[in-house]
Protein backbone atom coordinates (compact mmCIF):
# COMPACT_ATOMS: atom_id res chain seq x y z
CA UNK A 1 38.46 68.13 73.35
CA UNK A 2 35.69 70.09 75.04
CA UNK A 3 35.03 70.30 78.12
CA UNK A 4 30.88 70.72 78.27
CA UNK A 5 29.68 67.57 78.71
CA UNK A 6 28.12 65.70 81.67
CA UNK A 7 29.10 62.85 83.96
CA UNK A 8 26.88 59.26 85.24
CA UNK A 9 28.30 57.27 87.32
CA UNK A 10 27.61 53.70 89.39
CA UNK A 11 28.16 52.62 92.25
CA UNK A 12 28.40 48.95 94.19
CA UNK A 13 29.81 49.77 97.74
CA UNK A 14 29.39 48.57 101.26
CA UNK A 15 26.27 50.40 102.05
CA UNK A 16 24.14 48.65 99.71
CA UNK A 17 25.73 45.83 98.53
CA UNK A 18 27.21 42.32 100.30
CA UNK A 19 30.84 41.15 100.27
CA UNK A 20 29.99 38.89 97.31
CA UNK A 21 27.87 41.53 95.25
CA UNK A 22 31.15 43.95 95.27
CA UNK A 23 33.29 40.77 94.52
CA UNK A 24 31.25 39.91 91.43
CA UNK A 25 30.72 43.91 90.51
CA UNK A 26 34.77 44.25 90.53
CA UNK A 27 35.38 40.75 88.58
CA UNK A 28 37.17 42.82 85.38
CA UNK A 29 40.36 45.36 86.69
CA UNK A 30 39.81 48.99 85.94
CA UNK A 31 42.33 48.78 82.52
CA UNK A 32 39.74 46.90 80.79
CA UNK A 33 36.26 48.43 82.50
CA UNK A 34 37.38 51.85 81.37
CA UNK A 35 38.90 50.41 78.22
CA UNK A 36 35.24 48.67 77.54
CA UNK A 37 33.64 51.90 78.36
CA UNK A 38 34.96 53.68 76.04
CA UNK A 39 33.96 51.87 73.10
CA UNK A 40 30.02 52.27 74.37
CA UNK A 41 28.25 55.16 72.25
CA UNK A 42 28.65 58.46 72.98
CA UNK A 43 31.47 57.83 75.64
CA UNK A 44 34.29 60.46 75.61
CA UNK A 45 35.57 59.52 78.65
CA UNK A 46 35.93 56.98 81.37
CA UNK A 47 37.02 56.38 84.76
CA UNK A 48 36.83 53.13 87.81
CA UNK A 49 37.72 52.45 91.24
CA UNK A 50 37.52 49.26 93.05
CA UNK A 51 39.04 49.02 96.62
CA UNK A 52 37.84 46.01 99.35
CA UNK A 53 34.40 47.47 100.09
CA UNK A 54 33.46 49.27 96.52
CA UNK A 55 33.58 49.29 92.68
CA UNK A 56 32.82 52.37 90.90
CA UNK A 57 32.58 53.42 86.86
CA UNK A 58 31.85 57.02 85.87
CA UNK A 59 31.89 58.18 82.01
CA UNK A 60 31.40 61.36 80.46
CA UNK A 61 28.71 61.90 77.73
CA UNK A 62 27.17 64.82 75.84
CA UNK A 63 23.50 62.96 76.78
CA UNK A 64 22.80 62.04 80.68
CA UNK A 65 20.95 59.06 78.20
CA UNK A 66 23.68 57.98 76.42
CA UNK A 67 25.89 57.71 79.84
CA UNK A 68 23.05 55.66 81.55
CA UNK A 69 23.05 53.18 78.77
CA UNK A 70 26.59 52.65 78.75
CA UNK A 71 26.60 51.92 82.95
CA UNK A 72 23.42 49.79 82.51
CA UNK A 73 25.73 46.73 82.25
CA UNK A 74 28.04 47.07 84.94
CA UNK A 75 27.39 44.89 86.87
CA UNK A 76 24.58 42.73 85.74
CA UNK A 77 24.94 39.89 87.66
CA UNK A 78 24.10 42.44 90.76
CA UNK A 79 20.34 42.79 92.70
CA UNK A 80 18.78 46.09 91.24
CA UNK A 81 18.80 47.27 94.67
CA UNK A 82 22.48 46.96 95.16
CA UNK A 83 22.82 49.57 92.01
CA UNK A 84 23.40 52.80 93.12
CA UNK A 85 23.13 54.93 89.62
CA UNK A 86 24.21 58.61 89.74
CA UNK A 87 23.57 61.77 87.59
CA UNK A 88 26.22 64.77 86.83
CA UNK A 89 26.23 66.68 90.35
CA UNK A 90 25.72 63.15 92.67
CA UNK A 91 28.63 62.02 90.34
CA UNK A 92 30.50 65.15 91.86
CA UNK A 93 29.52 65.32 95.14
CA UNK A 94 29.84 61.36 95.66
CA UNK A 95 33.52 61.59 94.21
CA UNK A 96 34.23 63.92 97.00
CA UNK A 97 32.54 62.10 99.88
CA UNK A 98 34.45 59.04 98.54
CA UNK A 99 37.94 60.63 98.85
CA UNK A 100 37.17 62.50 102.19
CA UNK A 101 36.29 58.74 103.58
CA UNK A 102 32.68 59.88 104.49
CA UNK A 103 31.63 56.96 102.05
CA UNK A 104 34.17 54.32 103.95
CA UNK A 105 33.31 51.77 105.85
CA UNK A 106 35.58 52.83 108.52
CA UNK A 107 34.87 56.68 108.43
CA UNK A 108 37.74 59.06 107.71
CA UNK A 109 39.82 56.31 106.68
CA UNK A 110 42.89 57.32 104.71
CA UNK A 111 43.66 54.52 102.21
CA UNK A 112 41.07 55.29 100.39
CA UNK A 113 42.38 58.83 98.91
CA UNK A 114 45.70 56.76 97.73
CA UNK A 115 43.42 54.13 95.95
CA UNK A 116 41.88 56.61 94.49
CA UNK A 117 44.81 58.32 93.20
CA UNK A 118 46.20 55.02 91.94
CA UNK A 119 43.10 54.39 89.87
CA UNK A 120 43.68 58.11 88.67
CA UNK A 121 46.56 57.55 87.22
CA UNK A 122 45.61 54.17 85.84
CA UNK A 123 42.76 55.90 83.88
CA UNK A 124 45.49 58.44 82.63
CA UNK A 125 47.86 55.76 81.65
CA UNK A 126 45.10 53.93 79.54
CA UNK A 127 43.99 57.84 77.92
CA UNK A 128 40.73 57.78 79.55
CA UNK A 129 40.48 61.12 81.37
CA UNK A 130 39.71 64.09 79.74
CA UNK A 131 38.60 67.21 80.61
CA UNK A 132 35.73 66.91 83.08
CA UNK A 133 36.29 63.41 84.91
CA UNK A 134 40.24 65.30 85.68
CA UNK A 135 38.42 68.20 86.72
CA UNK A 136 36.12 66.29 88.74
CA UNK A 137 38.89 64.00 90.12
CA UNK A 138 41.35 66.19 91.26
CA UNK A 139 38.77 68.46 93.14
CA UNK A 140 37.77 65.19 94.86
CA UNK A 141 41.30 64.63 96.32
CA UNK A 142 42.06 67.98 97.11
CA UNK A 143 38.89 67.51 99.40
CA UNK A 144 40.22 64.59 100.74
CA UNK A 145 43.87 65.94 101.58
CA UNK A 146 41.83 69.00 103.13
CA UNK A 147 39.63 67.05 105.11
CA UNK A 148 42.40 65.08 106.75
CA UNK A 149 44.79 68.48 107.13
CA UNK A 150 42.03 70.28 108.69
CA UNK A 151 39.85 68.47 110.49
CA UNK A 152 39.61 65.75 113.07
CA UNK A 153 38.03 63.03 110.73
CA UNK A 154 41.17 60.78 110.57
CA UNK A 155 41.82 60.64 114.50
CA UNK A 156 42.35 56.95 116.07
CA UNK A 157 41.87 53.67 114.05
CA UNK A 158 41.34 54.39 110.66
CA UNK A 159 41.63 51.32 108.68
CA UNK A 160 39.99 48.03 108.09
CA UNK A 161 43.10 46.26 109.96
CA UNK A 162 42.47 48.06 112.92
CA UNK A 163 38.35 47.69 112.95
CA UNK A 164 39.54 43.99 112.15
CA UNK A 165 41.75 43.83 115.12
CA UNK A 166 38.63 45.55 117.19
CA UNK A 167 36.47 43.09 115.97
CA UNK A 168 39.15 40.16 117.32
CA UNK A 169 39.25 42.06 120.96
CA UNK A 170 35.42 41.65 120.98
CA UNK A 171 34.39 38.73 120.14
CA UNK A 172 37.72 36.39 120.55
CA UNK A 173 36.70 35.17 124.00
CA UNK A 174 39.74 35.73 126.06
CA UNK A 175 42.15 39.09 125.87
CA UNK A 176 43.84 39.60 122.90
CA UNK A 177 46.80 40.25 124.13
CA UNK A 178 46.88 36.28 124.88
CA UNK A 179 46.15 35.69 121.38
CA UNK A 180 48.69 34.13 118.72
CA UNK A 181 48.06 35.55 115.81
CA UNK A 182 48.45 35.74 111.87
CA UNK A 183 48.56 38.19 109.37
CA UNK A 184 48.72 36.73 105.91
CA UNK A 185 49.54 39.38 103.06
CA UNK A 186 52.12 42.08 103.44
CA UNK A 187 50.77 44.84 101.28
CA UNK A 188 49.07 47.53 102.77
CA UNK A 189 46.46 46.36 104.34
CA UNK A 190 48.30 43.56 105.49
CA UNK A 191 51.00 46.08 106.81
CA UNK A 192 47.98 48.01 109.10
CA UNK A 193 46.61 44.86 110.29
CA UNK A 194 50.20 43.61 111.65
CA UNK A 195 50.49 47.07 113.04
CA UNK A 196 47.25 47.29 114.53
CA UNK A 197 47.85 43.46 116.28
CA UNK A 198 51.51 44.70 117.44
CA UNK A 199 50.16 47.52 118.99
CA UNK A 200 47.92 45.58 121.18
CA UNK A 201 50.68 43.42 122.09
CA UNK A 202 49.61 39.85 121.29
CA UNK A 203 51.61 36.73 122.18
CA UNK A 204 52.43 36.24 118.86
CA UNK A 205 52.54 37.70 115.60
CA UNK A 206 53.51 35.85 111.99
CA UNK A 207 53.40 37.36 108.82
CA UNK A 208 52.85 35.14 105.50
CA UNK A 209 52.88 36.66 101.68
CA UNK A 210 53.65 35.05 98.92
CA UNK A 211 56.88 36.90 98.62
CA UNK A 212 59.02 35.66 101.59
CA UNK A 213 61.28 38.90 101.04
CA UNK A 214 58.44 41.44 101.46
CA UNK A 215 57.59 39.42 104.95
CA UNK A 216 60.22 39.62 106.09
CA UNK A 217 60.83 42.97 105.37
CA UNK A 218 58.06 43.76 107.16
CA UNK A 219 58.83 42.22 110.11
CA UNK A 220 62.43 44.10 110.29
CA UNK A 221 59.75 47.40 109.70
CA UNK A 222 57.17 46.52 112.45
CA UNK A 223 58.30 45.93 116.09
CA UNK A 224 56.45 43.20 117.38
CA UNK A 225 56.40 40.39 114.62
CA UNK A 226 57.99 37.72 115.32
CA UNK A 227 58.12 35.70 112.30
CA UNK A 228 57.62 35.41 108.75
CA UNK A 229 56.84 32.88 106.18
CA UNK A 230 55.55 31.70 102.81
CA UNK A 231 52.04 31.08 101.64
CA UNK A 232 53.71 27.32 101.36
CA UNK A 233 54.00 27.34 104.84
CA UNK A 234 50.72 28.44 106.38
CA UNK A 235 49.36 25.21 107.26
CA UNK A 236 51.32 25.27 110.62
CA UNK A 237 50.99 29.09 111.35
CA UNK A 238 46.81 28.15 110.91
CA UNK A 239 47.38 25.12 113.12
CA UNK A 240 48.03 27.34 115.85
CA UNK A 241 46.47 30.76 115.14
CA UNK A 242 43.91 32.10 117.54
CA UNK A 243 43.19 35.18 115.22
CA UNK A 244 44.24 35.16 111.66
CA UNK A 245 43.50 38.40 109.38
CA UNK A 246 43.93 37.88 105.44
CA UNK A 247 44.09 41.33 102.82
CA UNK A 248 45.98 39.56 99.88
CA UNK A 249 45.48 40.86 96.33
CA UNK A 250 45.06 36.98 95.15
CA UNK A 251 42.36 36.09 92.96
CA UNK A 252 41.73 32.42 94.38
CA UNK A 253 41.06 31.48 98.48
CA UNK A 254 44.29 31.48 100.40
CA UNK A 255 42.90 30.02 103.08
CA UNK A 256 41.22 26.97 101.88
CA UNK A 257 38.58 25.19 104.63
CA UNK A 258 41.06 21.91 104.42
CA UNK A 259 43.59 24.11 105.92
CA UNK A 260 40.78 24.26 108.94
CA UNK A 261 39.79 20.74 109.61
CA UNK A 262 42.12 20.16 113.00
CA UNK A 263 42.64 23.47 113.51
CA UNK A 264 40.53 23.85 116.55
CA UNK A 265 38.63 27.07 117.46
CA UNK A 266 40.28 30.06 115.30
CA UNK A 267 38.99 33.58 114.13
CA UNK A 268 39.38 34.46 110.61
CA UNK A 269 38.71 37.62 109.44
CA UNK A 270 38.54 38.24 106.10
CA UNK A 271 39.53 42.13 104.77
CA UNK A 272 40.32 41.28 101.52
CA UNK A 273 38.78 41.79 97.86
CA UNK A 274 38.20 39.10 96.49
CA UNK A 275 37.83 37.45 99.33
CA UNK A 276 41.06 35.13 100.70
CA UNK A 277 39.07 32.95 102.61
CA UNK A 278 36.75 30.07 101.52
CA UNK A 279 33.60 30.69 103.88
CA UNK A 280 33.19 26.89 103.76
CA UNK A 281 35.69 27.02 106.40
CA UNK A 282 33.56 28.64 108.99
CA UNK A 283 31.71 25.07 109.31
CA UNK A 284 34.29 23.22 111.23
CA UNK A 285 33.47 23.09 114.83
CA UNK A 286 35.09 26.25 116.28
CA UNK A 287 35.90 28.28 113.19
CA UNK A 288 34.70 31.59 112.81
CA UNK A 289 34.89 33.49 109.59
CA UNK A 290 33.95 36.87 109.21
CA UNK A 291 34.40 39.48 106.83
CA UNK A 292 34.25 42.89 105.79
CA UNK A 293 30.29 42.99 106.46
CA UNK A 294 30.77 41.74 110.56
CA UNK A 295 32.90 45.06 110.29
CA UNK A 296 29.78 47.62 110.43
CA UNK A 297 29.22 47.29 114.47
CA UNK A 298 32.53 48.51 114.97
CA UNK A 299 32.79 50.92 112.72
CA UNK A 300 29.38 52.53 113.92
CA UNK A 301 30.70 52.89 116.96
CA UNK A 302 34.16 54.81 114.90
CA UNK A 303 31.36 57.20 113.33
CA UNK A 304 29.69 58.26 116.60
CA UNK A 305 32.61 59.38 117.42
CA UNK A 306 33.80 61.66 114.19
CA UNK A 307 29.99 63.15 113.52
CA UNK A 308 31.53 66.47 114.59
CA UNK A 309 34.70 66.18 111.94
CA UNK A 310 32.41 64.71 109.40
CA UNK A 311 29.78 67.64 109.61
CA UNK A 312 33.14 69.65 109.10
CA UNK A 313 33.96 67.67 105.65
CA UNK A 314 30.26 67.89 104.78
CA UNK A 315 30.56 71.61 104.99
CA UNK A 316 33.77 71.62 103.29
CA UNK A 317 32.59 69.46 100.54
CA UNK A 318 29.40 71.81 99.89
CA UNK A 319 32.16 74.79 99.58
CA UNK A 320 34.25 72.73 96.97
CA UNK A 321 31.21 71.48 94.88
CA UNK A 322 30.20 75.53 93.85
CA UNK A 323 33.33 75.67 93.37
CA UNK A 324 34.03 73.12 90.86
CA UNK A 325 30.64 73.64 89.04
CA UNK A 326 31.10 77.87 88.75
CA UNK A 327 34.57 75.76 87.31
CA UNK A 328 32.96 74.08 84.48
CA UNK A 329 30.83 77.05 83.97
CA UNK A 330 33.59 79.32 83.23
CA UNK A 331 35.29 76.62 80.99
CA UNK A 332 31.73 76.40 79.02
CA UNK A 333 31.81 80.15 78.51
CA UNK A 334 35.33 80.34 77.66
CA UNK A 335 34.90 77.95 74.63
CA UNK A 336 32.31 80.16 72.92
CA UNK A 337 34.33 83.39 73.24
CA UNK A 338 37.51 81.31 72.15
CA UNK A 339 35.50 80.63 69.32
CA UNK A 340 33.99 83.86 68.91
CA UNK A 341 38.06 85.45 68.82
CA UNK A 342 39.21 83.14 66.41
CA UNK A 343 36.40 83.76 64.15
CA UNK A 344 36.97 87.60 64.55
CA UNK A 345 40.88 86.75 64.06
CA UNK A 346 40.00 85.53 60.87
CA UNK A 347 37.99 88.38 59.73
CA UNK A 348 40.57 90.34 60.71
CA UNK A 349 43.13 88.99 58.57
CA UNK A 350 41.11 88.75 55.39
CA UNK A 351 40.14 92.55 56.07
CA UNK A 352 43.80 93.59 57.25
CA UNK A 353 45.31 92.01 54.10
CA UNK A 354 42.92 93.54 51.70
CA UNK A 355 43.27 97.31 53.07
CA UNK A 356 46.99 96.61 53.17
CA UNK A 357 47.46 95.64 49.60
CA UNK A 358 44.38 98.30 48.29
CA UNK A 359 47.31 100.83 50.41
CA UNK A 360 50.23 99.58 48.62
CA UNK A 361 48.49 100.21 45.19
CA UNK A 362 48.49 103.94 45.79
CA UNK A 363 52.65 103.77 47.04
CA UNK A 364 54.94 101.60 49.44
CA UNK A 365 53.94 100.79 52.72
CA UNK A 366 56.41 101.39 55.91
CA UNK A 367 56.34 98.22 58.39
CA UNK A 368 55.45 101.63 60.75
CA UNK A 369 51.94 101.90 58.52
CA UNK A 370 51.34 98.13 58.34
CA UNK A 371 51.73 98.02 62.16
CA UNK A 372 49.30 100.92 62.37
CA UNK A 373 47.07 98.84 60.40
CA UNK A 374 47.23 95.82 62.45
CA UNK A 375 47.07 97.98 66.23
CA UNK A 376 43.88 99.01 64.27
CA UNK A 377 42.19 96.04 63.50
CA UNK A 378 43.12 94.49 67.00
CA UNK A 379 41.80 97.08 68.94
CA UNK A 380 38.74 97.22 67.20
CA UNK A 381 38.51 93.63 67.55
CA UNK A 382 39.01 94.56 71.78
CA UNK A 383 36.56 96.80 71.50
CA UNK A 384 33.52 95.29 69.80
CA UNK A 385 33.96 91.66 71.79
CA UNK A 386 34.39 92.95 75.05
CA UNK A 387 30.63 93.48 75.39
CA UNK A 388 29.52 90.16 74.35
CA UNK A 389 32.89 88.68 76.67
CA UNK A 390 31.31 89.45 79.43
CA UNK A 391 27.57 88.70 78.65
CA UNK A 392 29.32 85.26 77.92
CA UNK A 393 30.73 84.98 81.32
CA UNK A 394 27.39 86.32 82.71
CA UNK A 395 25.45 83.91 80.88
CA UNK A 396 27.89 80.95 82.49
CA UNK A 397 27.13 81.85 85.77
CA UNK A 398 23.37 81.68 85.63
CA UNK A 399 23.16 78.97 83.78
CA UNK A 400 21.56 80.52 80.02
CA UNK A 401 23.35 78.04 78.23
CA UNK A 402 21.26 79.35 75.68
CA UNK A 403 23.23 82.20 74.84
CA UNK A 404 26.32 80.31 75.50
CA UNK A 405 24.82 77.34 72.50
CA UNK A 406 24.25 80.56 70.14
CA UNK A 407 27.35 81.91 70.35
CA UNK A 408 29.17 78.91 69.66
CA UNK A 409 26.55 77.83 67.03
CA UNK A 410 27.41 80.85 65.13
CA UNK A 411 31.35 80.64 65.33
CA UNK A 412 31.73 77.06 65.10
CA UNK A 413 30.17 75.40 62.19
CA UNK A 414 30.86 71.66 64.22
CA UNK A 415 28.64 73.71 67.09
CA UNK A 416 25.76 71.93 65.18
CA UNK A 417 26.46 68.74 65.84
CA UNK A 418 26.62 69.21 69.97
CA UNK A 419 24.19 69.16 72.12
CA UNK A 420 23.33 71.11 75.27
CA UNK A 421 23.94 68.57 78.48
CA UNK A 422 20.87 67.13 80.10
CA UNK A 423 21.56 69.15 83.25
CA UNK A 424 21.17 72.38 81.79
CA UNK A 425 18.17 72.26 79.36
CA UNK A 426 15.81 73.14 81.65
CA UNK A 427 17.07 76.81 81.83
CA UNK A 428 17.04 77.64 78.03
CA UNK A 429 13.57 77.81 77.44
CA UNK A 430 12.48 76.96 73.48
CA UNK A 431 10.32 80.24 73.37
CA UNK A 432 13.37 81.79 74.71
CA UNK A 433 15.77 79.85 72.05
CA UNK A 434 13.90 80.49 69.38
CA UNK A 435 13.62 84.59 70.15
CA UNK A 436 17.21 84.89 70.65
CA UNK A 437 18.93 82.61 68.02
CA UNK A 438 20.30 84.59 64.99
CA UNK A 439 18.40 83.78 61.80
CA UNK A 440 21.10 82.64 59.54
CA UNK A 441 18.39 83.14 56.29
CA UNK A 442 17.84 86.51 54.69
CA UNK A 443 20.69 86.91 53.31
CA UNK A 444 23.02 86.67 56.25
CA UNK A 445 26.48 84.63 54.96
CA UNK A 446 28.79 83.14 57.62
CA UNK A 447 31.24 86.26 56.90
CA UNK A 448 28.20 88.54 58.57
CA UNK A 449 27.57 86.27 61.04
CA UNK A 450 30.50 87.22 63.54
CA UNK A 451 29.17 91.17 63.79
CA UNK A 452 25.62 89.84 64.05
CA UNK A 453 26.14 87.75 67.21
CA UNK A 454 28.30 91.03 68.63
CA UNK A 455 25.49 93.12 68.34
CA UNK A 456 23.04 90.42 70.10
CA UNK A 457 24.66 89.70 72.51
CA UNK A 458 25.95 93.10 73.38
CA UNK A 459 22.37 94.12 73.46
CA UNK A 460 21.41 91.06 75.98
C-alpha cells in the first residue's frame, strides 16, 4: 500500500455543536462509520472517534476532493455551522490537540487519550488503518502521553465526573457534603464521578449499573459508597437523591421523567452519550437537569488555570507536527528510490545473466568469477543511484514532488495511474513539470529508461 496520500477529516465536538447535535452525529458506532467509509470512492482508508462530547471521521484519499465528498454525509442531519471540515495538516494537528486534551471540554483531561486508543484499535480490528491515518495516529498519542509526562496540563480535576461534581457544589443550594447522592453507571466515567462525590465526602453515596456485580465491585474499590444496586431498583435511590450523576453506555433514557414526578427538588446531571436522562424530567417542580453543555462555566474556570501547561503542549505539538510531516516526506521519497532499485535490480539481472553465459561460451566459469561478476554489477548499481538517492531525499524535504512523481513515473509503470496529493501541487510548477519530465518518445524503450532518469536527476 503506499503511503503518499492525504487525509480530510470532520469534526462534531463540544465547541461547536449541542449535546443533541453530537448525539445525532454519533447515532452509527465506529465499526460501521469506518466500514461505510470505506466503500465511498477513492477511500483507502478510514478512521472514527466518538466519546461524550465529540464524533470524529477522518479518511485517506489520493484527492483532498474525493475525501471531502466522502465526509459530506456525516452527519447530515447536523446545522452547517456545527460541521467542522478539515484538510491534511488541520487533520494532523487536530488529532494531536485531541489526544493532548487541548480539544476537551475539561482541558488536559486524560480519558480522552484511552478513547482514542480504543477507537485505534477498533479501526485496526475492522482493517481500516493503513499507512498514513497509523502514522498520523500514533504521533497523536505519543503527544498525548508526552503532554501528561511532562507538563502540568493534567493537574487537579480532570474529568467530566469531577466538573460534574463542581457543578453540584455550585449550584446545589446547600453544601455538598450534606448531599445524598447517586451515581448510576459503573464504567469509567461512572467510576470518576463516584470518586469525585467520595472525595468530597457526601452523606451518601449509591451506585446503580445494570450489572449488580460491577456495582458492587465498585463499591468494595471506592471508599465512601455505601451501597449498590440495579437499574431495577432506582426508583427509590431517585426518591431520595439530592444529586444524581448518570454516564451509562445505554442507548435509551435511564432516567425516565416518571421516575421524577414525587421526587421533590433533585439535581441531575447528565455526562453521558447518548444522553441517560429524558430532559422532560427537568419540568417537574424542583428538578434540575443539566448536561454536558452547563459543564463549560466550570471548566473555563479549569482552563484559566492550565494556560501555562497548555502553551507547553501547544509548543510541543508544533515540534511533533514537523516532525511527522518531514515523516511522510521521507516515506514519499523512499518509494521512488525503492522503485528506482528494483528497476535497476532487474536490469541487473538480465545484464548479469547474459555476460555470464556469453563467459561460459569461451570456458567454465568458477563460482569465484560469477561472484566477481555479481560484486560488479552491484557496485555499479551503488554507484550510479547514489546521486539521484539523495536528490530524492532532497527533493522530499522541500517539497518538489515533482521530481519525486518523475522518478516513480519512470520506474513504476502503475506510477501513471496516481496522482500527486492536493497539498503538494502547488510546488511542482507545470512549466517546471513539463521541462524536467523524461520524454519517453524518440526512441527511448522502458529498458533505457532507468539510466535516463539517473542521469537527470543526478544532474538536478
Amino acid at each position: 500500500m503506499r503511503s503518499a496520500g492525504v487525509i480530510s477529516g470532520v469534526s462534531v465536538a463540544h465547541d461547536r455543536a449541542s449535546v443533541q447535535e453530537i448525539e445525532t452525529a454519533s447515532s452509527d458506532d465506529v465499526e460501521t462509520v469506518v466500514a461505510t467509509l470505506l466503500t465511498r470512492e477513492g477511500v483507502t482508508e478510514a478512521f472514527s472517534v466518538q466519546t461524550c462530547n465529540r464524533a470524529e471521521a477522518y479518511v485517506v484519499t489520493d484527492d483532498a476532493a474525493d475525501g471531502r465528498r466522502a465526509l459530506e454525509d456525516f452527519a447530515p442531519d447536523v446545522r452547517d455551522g456545527s460541521i467542522r471540515h478539515m484538510d491534511h495538516e488541520e487533520s494532523l494537528r487536530h488529532l494531536m490537540r485531541v489526544a493532548a486534551g487541548l480539544e476537551s471540554l475539561v482541558l488536559g483531561e486524560d480519558q480522552i487519550l484511552g478513547q482514542l486508543k480504543t477507537a485505534t484499535e477498533a479501526a485496526r480490528n475492522a482493517e481500516s488503518i493503513g499507512p498514513m491515518l497509523e502514522d498520523a495516529l500514533m504521533k497523536a498519542i505519543h503527544v498525548g502521553e508526552r503532554a501528561r509526562d511532562e507538563t502540568a496540563i493534567n493537574e487537579g480535576a480532570v474529568s467530566l465526573g469531577s466538573a460534574a461534581v463542581n457543578l453540584a457544589r455550585a449550584k446545589l443550594g446547600h453544601p455538598i457534603e450534606e448531599a445524598r447522592a447517586l451515581v448510576v453507571g459503573a464504567g469509567e466515567m461512572g467510576t470518576l464521578a463516584a470518586k469525585a462525590l467520595a472525595s468530597v465526602d457526601v452523606s451518601e453515596l449509591v451506585v446503580a449499573n445494570r450489572t449488580v456485580a460491577h456495582a458492587e465491585y465498585l463499591a468494595r474499590e471506592v471508599p465512601g459508597i455505601d451501597a449498590a444496586a440495579g437499574l431495577d431498583d432506582i426508583h427509590e435511590s431517585l426518591a431520595t437523591a439530592d444529586v444524581v450523576i448518570t454516564a451509562t453506555s445505554s442507548p435509551t433514557f435511564v432516567v425516565e421523567s416518571a421516575h421524577l414526578e414525587t421526587a421533590g427538588k433533585t439535581m441531575l446531571i447528565d455526562i453521558a452519550q447518548p444522553r441517560d436522562i429524558d430532559p422532560a424530567a427537568g419540568e417537574f417542580d424542583g428538578v434540575s437537569v443539566h448536561d454536558i453543555d452547563d459543564l463549560e462555566t466550570v471548566t473555563d474556570r479549569t482552563a484559566a488555570k492550565r494556560e501555562a501547561a497548555a502553551k507547553q503542549v501547544e509548543a510541543m505539538i508544533d515540534e511533533e507536527f514537523d516532525r511527522l510531516l518531514a515523516a511522510y516526506k521521507r516515506k514519499r521519497a523512499d518509494e521512488a528510490i525503492s522503485s528506482m532499485y528494483e528497476a535497476a535490480e532487474l536490469v541487473k539481472r538480465r545484464e548479469v545473466s547474459t555476460a555470464i553465459s556469453k563467459l561460459e561460451a569461451q570456458g567454465d566459469l568458477t563460482d569465484e568469477q560469477r561472484e566477481t561478476v555479481e560484486s560488479l554489477a552491484d557496485a555499479l548499481i551503488g554507484q550510479l543511484l547514489s546521486a539521484p538517492t539523495k536528490s530524492l531525499r532532497d527533493a522530499a524535504g522541500d517539497d518538489d514532488w515533482t521530481t519525486i512523481q518523475t522518478a516513480m513515473r519512470l520506474f513504476d509503470p502503475g506510477f501513471d495511474d496516481y496522482s500527486m496529493p492536493d497539498e503538494l501541487k502547488s510546488t511542482a510548477s507545470t512549466a517546471d513539470d513539463e521541462d524536467r519530465r523524461p520524454q519517453r518518445d524518440g526512441g527511448v524503450s522502458d529498458e533505457e529508461a532507468p539510466a535516463r532518469v539517473v542521469e537527470q536527476l543526478s544532474n538536478d
